[in-house]
Protein backbone atom coordinates (compact mmCIF):
# COMPACT_ATOMS: atom_id res chain seq x y z
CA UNK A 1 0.00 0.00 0.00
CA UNK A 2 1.28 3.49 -0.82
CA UNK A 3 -0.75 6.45 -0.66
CA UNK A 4 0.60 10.06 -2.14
CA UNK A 5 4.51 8.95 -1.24
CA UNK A 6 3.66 7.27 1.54
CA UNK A 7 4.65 3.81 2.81
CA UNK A 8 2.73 2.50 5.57
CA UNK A 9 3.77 -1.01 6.86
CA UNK A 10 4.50 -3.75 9.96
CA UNK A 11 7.46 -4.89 11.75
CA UNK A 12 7.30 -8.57 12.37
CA UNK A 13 8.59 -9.02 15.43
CA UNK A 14 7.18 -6.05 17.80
CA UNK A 15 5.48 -8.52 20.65
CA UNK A 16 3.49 -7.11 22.99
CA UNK A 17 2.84 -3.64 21.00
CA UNK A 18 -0.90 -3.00 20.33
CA UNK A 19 -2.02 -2.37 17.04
CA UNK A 20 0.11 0.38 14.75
CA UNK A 21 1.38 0.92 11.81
CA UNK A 22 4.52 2.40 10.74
CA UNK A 23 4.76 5.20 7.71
CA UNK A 24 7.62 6.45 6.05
CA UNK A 25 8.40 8.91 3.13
CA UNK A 26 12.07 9.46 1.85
CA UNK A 27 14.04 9.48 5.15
CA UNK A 28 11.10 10.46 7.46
CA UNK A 29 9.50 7.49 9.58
CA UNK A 30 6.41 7.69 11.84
CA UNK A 31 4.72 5.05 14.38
CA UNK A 32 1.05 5.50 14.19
CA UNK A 33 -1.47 3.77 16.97
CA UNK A 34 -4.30 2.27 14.77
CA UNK A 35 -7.16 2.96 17.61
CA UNK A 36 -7.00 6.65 18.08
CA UNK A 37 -4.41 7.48 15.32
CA UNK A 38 -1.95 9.51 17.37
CA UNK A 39 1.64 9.73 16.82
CA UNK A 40 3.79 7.32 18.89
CA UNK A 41 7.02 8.62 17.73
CA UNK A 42 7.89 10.14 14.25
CA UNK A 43 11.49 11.80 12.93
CA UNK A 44 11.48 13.91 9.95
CA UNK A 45 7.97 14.77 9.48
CA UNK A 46 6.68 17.94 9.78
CA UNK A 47 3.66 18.70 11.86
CA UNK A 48 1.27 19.23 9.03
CA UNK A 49 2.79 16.16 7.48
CA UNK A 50 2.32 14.30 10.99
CA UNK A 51 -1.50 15.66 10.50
CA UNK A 52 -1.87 13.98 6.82
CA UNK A 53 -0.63 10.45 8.42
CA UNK A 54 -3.58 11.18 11.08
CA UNK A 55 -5.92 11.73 8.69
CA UNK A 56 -4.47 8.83 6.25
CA UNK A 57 -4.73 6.64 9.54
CA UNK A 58 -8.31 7.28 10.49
CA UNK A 59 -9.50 7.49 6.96
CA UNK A 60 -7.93 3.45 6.48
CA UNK A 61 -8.35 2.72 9.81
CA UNK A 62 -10.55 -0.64 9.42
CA UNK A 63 -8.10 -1.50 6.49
CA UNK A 64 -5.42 -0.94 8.61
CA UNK A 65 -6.58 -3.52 11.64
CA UNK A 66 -8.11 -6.26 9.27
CA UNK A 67 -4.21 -5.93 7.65
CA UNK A 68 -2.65 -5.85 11.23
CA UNK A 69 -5.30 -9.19 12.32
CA UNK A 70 -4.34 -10.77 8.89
CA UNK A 71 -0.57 -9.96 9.47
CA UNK A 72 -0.02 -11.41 12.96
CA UNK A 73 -3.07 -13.76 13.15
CA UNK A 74 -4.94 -12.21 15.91
């Protein structure tokens, strides 16, 4: 999945974590929790940019979970 430059994807091995998704663009990376779509940690984005992923995030949301479900079997 890309959307406008973006690259949202998983880590495999994050146990324990609850449901996020991870977002980069060039050398920018952001962490993104999936139930309330705030920013867990991001580097390089700027805060409008940070707003898009929100936005990007709440707009795929269900996507997002039924991909994290499918992706580590829960």
């Amino acid at each position: 999945m890309r959307v406008e430059g973006y690259r949202p994807y998983f880590y495999s091995h994050e146990p324990g974590e609850p449901p996020h998704v991870h977002i980069d663009k060039g050398a920018a990376t952001a962490k993104v929790w999936l139930h309330d779509a705030s920013v867990a940690r991001s580097s390089g984005f700027t805060a409008q940019e940070l707003g898009k992923l929100q936005r990007l995030v709440r707009n795929e949301q269900v996507v997002l979970k039924g991909a994290w479900d499918a992706f580590f079997g829960t």
